[in-house]
Protein backbone atom coordinates (compact mmCIF):
# COMPACT_ATOMS: atom_id res chain seq x y z
CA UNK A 1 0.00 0.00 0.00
CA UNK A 2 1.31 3.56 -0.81
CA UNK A 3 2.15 5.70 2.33
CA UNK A 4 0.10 8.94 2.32
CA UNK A 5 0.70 11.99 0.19
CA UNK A 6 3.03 14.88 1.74
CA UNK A 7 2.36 18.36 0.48
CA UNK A 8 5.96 19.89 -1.48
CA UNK A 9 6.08 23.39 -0.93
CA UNK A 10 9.24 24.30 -1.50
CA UNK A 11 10.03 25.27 2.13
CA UNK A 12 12.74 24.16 3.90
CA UNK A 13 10.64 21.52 5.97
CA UNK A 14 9.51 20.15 2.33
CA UNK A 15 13.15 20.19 1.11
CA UNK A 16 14.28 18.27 3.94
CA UNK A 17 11.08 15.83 4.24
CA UNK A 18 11.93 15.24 0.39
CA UNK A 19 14.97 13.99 1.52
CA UNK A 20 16.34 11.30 -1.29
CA UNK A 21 13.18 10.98 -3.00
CA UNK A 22 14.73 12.25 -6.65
CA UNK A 23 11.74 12.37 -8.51
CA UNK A 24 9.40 13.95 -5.34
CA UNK A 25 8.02 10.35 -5.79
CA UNK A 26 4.93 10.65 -2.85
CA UNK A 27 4.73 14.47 -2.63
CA UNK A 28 2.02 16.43 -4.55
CA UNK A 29 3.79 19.47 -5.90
CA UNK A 30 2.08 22.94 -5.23
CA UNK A 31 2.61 25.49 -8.50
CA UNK A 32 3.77 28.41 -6.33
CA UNK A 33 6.90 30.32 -7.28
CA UNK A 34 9.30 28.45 -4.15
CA UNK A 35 8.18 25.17 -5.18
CA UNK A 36 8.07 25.20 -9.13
CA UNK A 37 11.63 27.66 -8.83
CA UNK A 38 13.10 24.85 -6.37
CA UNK A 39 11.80 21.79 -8.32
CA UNK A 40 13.14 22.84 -11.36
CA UNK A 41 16.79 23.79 -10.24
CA UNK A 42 16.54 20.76 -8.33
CA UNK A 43 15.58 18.49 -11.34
CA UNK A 44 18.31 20.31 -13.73
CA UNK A 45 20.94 21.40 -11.35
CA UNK A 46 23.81 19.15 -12.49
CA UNK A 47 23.36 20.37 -16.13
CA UNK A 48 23.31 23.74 -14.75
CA UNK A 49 26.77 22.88 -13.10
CA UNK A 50 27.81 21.17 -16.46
CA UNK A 51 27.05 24.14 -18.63
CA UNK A 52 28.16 26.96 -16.45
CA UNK A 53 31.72 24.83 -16.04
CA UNK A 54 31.97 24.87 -20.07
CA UNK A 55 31.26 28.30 -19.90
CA UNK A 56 33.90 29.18 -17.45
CA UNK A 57 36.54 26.43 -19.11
CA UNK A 58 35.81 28.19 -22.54
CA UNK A 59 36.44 32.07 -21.49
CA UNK A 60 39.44 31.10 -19.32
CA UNK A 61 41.00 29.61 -22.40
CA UNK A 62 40.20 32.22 -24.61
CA UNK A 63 41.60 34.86 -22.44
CA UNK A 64 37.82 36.11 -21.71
CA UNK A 65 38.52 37.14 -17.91
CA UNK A 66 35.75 38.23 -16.15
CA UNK A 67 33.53 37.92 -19.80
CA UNK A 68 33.89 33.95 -18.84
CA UNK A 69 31.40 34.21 -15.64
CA UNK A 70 28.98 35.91 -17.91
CA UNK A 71 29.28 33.20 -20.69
CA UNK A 72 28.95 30.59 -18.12
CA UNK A 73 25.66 31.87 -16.51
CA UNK A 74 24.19 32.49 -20.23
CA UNK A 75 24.46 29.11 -21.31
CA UNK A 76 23.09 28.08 -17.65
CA UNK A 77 20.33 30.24 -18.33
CA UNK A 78 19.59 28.47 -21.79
CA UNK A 79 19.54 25.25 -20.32
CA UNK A 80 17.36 26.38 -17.53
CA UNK A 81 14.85 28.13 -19.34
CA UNK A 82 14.95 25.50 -22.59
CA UNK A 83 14.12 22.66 -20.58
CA UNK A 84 12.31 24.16 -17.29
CA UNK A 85 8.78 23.22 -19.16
CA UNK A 86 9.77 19.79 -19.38
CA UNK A 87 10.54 19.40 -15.79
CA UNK A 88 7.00 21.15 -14.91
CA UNK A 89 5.21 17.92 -17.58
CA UNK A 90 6.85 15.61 -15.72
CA UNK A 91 6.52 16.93 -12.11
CA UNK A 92 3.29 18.34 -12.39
CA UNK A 93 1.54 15.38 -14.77
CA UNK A 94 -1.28 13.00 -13.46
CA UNK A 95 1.21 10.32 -14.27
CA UNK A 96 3.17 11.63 -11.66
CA UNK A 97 3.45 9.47 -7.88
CA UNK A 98 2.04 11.67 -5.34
CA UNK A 99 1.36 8.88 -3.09
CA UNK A 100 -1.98 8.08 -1.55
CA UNK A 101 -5.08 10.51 -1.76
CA UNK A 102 -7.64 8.93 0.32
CA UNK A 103 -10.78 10.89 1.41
CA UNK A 104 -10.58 12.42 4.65
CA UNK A 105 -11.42 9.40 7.25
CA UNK A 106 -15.29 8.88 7.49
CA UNK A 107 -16.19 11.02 4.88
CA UNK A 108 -18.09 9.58 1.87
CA UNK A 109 -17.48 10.07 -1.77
CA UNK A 110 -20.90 11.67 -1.88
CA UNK A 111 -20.11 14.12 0.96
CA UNK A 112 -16.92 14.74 -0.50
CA UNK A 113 -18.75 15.63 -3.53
CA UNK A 114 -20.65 17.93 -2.18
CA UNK A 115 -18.04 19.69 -0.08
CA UNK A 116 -15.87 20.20 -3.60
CA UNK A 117 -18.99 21.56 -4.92
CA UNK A 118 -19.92 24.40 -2.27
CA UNK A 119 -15.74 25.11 -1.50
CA UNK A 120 -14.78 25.15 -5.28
CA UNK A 121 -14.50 28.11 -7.36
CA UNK A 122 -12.25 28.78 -10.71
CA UNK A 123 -12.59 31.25 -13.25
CA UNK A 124 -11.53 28.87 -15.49
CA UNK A 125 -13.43 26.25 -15.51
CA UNK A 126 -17.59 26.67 -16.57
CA UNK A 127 -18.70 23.49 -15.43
CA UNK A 128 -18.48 20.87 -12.78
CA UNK A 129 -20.56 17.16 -12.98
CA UNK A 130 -19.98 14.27 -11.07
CA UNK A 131 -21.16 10.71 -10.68
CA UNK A 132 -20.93 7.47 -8.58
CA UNK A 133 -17.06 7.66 -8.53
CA UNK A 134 -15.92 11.03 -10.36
CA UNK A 135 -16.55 14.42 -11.13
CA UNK A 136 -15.66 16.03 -14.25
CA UNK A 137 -14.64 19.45 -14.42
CA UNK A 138 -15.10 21.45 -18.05
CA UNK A 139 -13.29 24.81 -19.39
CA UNK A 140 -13.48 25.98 -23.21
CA UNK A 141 -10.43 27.22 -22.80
CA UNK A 142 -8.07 24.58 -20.63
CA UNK A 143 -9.32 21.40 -21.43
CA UNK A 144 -11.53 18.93 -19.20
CA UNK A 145 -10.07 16.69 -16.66
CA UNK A 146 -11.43 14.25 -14.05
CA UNK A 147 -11.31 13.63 -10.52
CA UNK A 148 -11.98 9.96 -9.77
CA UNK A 149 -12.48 8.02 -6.61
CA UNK A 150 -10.48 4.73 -7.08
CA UNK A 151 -9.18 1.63 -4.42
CA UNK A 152 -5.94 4.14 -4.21
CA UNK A 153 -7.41 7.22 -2.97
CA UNK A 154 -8.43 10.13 -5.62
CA UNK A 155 -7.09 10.29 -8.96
CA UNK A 156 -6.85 13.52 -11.74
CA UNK A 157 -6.45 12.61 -15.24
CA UNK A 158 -7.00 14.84 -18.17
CA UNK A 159 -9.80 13.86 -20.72
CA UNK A 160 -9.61 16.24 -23.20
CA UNK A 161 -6.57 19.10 -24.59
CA UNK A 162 -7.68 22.18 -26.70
CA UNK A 163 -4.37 21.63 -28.57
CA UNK A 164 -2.59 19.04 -29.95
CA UNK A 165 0.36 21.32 -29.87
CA UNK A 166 3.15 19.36 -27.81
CA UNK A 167 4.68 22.85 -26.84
CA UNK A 168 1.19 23.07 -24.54
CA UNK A 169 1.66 19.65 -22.76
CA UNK A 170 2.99 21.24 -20.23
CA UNK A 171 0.76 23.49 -19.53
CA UNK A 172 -2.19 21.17 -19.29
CA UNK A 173 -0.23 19.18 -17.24
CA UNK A 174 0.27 22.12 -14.75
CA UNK A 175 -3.65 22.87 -14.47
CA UNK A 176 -4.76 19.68 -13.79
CA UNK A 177 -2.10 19.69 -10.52
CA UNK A 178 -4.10 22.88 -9.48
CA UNK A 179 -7.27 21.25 -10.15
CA UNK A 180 -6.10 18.85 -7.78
CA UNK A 181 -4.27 21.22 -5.35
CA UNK A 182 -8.02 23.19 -4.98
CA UNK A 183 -9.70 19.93 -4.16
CA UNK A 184 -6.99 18.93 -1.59
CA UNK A 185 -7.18 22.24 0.26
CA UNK A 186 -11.28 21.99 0.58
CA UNK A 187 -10.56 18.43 1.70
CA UNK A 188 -7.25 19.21 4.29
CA UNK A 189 -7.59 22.71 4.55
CA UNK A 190 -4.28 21.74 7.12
CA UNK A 191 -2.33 20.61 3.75
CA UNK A 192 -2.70 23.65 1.68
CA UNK A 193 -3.72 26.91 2.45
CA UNK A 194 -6.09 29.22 0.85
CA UNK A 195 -3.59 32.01 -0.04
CA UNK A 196 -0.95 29.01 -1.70
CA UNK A 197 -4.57 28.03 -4.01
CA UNK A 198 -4.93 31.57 -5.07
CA UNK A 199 -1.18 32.03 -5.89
CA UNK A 200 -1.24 28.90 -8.04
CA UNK A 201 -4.25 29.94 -9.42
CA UNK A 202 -2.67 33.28 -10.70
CA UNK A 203 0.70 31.22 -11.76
CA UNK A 204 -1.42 29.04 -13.96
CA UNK A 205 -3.28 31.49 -15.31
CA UNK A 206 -0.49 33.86 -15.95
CA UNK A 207 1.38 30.94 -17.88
CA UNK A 208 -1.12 30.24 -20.23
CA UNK A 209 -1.48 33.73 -20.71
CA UNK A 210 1.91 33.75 -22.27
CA UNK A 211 1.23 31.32 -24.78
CA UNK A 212 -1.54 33.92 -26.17
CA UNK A 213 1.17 35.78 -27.86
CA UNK A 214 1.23 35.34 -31.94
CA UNK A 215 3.60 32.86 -33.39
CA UNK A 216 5.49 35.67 -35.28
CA UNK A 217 5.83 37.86 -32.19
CA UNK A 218 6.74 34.21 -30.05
CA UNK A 219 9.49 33.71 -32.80
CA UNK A 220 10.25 36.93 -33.02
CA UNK A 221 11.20 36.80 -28.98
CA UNK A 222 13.40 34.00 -29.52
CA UNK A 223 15.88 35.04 -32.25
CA UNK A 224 16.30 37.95 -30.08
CA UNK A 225 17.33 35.48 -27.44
CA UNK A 226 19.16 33.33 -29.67
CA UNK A 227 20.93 36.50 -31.43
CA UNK A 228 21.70 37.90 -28.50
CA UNK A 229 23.07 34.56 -27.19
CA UNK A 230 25.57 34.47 -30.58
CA UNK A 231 26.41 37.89 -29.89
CA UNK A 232 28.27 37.13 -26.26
CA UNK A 233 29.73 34.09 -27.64
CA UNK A 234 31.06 35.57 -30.74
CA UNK A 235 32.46 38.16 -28.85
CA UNK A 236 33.90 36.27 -25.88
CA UNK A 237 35.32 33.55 -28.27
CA UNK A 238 35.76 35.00 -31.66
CA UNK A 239 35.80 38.76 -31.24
CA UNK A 240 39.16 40.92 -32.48
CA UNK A 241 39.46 41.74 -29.14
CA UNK A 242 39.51 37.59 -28.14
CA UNK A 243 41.90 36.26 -30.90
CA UNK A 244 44.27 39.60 -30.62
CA UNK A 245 44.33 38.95 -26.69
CA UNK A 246 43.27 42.28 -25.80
CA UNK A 247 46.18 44.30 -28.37
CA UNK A 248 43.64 45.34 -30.75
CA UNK A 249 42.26 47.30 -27.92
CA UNK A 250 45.27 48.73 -27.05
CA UNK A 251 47.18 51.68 -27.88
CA UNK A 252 51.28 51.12 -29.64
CA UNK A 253 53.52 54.61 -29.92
CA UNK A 254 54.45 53.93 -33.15
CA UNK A 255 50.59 54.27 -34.34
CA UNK A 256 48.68 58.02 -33.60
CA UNK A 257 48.49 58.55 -29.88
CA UNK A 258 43.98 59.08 -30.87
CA UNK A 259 43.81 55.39 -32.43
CA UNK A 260 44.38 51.91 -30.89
CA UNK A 261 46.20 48.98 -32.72
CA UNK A 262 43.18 47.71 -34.46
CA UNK A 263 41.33 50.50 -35.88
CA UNK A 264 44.65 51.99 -37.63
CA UNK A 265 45.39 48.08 -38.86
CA UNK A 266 41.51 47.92 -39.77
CA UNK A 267 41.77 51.54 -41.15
CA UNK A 268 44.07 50.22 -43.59
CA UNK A 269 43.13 46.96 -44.54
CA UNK A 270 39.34 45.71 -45.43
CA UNK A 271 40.24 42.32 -44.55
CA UNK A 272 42.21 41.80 -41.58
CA UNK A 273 42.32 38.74 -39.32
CA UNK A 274 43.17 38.56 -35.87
CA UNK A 275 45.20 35.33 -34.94
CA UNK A 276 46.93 33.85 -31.81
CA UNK A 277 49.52 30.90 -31.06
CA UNK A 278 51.90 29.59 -28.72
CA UNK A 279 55.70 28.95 -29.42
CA UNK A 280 57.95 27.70 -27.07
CA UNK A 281 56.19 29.35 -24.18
CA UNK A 282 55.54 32.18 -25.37
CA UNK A 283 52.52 33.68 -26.88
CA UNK A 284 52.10 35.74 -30.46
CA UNK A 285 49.68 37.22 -32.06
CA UNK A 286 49.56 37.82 -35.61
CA UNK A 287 47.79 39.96 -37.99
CA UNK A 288 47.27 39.59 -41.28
CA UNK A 289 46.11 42.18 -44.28
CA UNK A 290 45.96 42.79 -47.90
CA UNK A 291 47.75 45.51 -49.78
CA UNK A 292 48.72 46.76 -53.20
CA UNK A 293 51.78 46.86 -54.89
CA UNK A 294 51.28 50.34 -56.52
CA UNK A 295 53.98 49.31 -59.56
CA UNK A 296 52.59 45.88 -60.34
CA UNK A 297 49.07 46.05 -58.96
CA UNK A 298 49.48 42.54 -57.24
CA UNK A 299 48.10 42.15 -53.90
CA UNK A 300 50.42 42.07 -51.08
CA UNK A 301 49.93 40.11 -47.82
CA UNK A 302 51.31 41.92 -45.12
CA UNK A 303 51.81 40.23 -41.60
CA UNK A 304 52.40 41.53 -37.82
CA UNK A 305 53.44 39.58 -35.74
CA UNK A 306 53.24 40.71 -31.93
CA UNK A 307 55.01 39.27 -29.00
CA UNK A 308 53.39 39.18 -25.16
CA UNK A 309 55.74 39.20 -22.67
CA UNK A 310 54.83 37.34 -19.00
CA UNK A 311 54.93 41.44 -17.38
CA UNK A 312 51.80 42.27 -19.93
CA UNK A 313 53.81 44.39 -22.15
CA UNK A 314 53.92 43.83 -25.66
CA UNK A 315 55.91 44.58 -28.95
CA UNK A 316 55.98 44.13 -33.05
CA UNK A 317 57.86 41.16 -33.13
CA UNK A 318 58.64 40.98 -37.02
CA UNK A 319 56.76 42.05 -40.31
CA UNK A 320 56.03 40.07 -42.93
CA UNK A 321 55.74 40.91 -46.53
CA UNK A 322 54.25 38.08 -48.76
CA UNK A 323 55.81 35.43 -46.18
CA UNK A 324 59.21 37.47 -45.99
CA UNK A 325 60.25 38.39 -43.05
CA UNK A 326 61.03 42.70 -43.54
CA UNK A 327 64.04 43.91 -42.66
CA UNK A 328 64.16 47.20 -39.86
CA UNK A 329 63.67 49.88 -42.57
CA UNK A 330 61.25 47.83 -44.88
CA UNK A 331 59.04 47.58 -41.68
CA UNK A 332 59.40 51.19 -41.19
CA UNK A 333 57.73 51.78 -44.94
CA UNK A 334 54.74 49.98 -43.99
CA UNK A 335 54.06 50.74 -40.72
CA UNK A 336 54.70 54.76 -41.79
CA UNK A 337 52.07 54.30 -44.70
CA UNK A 338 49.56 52.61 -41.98
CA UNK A 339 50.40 55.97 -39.98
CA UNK A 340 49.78 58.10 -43.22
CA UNK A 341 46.81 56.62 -44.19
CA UNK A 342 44.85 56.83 -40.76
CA UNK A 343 45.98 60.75 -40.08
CA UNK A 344 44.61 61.25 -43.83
CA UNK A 345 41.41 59.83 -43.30
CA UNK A 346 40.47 60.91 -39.81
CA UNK A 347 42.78 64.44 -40.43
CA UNK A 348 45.14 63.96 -37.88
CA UNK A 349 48.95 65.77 -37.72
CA UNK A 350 51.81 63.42 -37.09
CA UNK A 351 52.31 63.23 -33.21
CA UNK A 352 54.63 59.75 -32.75
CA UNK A 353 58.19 59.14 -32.24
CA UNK A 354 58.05 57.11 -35.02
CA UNK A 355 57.17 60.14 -37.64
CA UNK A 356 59.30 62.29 -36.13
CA UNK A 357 62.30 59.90 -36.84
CA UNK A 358 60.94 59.28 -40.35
CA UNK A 359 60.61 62.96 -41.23
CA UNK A 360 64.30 63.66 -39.93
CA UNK A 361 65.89 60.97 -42.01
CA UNK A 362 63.98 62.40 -44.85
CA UNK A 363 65.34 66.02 -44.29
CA UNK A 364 68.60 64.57 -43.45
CA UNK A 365 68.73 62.53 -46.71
CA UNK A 366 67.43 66.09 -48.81
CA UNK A 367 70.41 67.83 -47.26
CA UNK A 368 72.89 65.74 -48.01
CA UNK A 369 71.29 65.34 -51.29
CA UNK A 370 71.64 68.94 -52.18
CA UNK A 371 75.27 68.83 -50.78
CA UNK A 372 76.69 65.68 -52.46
CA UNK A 373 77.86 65.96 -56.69
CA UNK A 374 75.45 65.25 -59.33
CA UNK A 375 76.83 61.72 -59.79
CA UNK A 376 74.59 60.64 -57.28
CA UNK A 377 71.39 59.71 -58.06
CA UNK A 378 68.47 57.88 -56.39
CA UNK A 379 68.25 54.14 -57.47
CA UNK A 380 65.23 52.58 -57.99
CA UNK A 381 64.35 49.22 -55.70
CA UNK A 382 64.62 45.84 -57.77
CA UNK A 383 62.15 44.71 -55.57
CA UNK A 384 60.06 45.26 -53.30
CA UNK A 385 61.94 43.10 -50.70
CA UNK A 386 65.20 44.90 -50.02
CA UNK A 387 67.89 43.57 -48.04
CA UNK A 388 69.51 45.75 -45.57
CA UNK A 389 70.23 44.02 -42.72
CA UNK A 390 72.88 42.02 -44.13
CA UNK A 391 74.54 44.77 -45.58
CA UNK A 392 74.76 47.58 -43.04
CA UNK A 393 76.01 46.98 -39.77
CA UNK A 394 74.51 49.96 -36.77
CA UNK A 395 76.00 50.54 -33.49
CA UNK A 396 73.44 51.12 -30.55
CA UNK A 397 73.99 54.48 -28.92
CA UNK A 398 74.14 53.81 -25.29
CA UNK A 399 71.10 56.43 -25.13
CA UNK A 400 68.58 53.87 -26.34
CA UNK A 401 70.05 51.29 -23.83
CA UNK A 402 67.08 51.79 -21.34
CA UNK A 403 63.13 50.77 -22.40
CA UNK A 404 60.92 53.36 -22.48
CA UNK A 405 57.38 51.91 -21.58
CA UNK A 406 54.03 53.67 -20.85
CA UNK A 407 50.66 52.27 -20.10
CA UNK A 408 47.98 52.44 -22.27
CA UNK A 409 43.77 52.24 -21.43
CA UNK A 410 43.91 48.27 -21.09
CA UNK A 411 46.08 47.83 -18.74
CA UNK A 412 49.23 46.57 -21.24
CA UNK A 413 52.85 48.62 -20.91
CA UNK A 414 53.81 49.03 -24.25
CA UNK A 415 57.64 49.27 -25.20
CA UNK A 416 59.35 52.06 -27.21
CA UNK A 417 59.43 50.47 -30.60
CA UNK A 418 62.95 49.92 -32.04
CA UNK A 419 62.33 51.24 -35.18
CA UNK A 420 62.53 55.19 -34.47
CA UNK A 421 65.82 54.34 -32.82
CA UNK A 422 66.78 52.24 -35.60
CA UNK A 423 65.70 55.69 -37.69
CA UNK A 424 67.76 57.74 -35.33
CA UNK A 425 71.06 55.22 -35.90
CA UNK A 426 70.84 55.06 -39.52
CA UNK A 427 70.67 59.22 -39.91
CA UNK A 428 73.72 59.52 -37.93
CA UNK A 429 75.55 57.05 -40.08
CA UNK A 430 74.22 58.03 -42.97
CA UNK A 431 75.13 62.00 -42.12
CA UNK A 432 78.40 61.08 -40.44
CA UNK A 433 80.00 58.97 -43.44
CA UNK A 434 79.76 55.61 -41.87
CA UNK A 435 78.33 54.30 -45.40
CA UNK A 436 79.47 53.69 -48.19
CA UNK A 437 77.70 55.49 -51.54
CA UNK A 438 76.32 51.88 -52.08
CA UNK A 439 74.60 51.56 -49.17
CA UNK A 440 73.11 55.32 -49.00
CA UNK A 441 72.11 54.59 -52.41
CA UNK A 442 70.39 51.37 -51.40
CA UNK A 443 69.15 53.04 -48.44
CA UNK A 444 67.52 55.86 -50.28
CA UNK A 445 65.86 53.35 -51.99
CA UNK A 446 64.03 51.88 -49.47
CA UNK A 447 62.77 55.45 -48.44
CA UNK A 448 60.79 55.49 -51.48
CA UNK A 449 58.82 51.58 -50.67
CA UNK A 450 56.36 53.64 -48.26
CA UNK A 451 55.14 56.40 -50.97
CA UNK A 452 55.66 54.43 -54.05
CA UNK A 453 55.22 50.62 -53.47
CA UNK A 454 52.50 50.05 -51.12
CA UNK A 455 49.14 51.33 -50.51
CA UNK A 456 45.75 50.04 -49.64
């Protein structure tokens, strides 16, 4: 024989009553906001766990930071709210075990009958009929259902469903536990209280009431969700700001003091991709554009390549030029024309170190220009790949010993790029005589890759 039914509330004396029982196998579950709120955490809890862990997992190894609790209690909430209405079918179904429902001891079913009759009121429901073992209780709008008296104590099943639609099983489910919850509380008015009948009364009604809505406007309510969903997991996992690990938010002196890394890259180039990799410990990021070789008009893939150090600062590791690595001064072309470009188009004036270096070389190259016989003349570059490095060997001036770092808005020290001071080197030695006519030819060249070779 079944022991006798136990009224879940969702109060702590129900919680710890329920004890083992998984499935509230015995308990009759009331519809108010504690229980349905506890029984469905309860029932979905270790996917909650499981989904906010991935979550967490996913934005710690995409660099996410605090972005990761966020992800974690989005997809929580998906799971919660996507199968919540399956866990109320279940719970709140006649199939459900509430345990035994007798009639109150000594009362007959006709007495019982009648008390249901005089104590029972619903908006819902139009009609109520009864016979020698059940009474039937009509509503255009929510179905009918029956209460019958069987060997096992009282018994609610649902007869009939206005829709077929299984997205509403649910919901008929839920009003036939209310049904049953009224009729309990006229019979054990000690079980269930009048106040928890008119709360699940207004919880029923209120949930039905959202399923009123249009299809469109019901659609249209979910791809908001789901768009907005794709929205803070494309940013957390595939956003610039994710796969550049926070540099194309961050600000490099060799770029205009007004514009971070990525909108002077993204100035430049239409198609630019963000990437990141590990090597030996240490962590890169590249970034990789299209250009234009203004003499040939083929496209030319430029790549950055940027080093993070383990104190958060970061550099330009090496440039790339169709998969060559650029020597000091061929990186100097490019990343001046990225600076030219972006002060053109937003009308900026030149305010970096970098500029400043260029524009002296230039004036120190027009000087000694004017100053030097007519048999030199400015050679043209064979290609636009130049080797310098090999060719020309510069001292370090023991001023540019010492890193120069500052801190920019995301919380990254950036380090004085080498390349003004590479700038700086080369005009001395160029100015002082330390080359030879070759190599200020050949270096004259290469001043001419940033306004003649490459654009966007």
């Amino acid at each position: 024989m079944k022991e006798l039914f136990e009224i879940y509330d969702g109060s702590a004396e129900a919680k710890k009553a329920k004890g083992k029982s998984k499935n509230l196998s015995g308990f009759h579950p009331l519809f108010t906001a504690s229980a349905r709120r506890s029984i469905a955490l309860d029932a979905l809890k270790i996917w909650l766990l499981l989904g906010f862990i991935v979550g967490i997992v996913t934005g710690v190894a995409t660099d996410a930071g605090a972005v990761s609790a966020l992800l974690g209690l989005l997809i929580a909430a998906v799971i919660y709210f996507g199968f919540r209405d399956d866990v109320y079918k279940k719970v709140y179904g006649p199939e459900h075990d509430r345990g035994q429902l007798p009639l109150p001891e000594g009362m007959s079913w006709e007495e019982a009958v009648d008390r249901i009759r005089r104590g029972f009121a619903n908006p819902d429901v139009e009609q109520v009929t009864d016979t020698a073992d059940a009474m039937t209780f009509y509503s255009k709008k929510r179905g009918t259902y029956q209460l019958k008296n069987t060997a096992d104590g009282l018994k609610m099943t649902i007869l009939t469903k206005p829709s077929k639609s299984s997205k509403k099983e649910y919901l008929y489910a839920v009003f036939s536990s209310v049904l049953l919850s009224q009729v309990i509380a006229i019979l054990y008015p000690e079980k269930i209280s009048a106040e928890q009948v008119e709360e699940e009364k207004a919880a029923v009604r209120k949930l039905f009431g959202a399923h009123k809505m249009p299809l469109v406007i019901e659609l249209a309510i979910t791809a908001a969700f789901v768009a907005f969903a794709a929205y803070v997991l494309y940013t957390t996992l595939y956003s610039d700001s994710a796969r550049s690990k926070g540099i194309s938010d961050s600000y490099l002196n060799v770029f205009p003091s007004e514009a971070t890394v990525g909108e002077v890259l993204d100035d430049f180039f239409a198609d630019g991709k963000w990437d990141n990799y590990e090597q030996n410990g240490v962590t890169y990021v590249s970034y990789t554009g299209i250009g234009q070789n203004t003499q040939t008009g083929e496209k030319i893939v430029i790549g950055i390549y940027f080093k993070l150090n383990s104190d958060k600062t970061f550099g330009i590791d090496r440039m790339t030029w169709n998969g060559d690595t650029m020597n000091t001064l061929e990186q100097l072309g490019v990343i001046s024309a990225l600076n030219d470009s972006y002060r053109e188009s937003h009308g900026l004036a030149s305010s970096n170190a970098l500029d400043s270096a260029f524009d002296e070389l230039e004036n120190a190259l027009d000087d000694a220009l004017a100053d030097s016989s007519s048999s030199v003349s400015m050679a043209e570059p064979e290609s636009e790949t130049v080797g310098v490095a090999e060719s020309t060997v510069y001292d370090e001036p023991e001023e540019y010993t010492q890193n120069q770092t500052e801190s920019d808005s995301t919380g990254y020290e950036i380090h004085q790029n080498s390349l003004a001071e590479d700038i700086y080197i080369s005009i001395g030695d160029y100015t002082s005589g330390n080359m030879t006519e070759e190599q200020k030819a050949e270096f004259r060249s290469l001043l001419g890759i940033r306004k003649t070779v490459f654009e966007k």
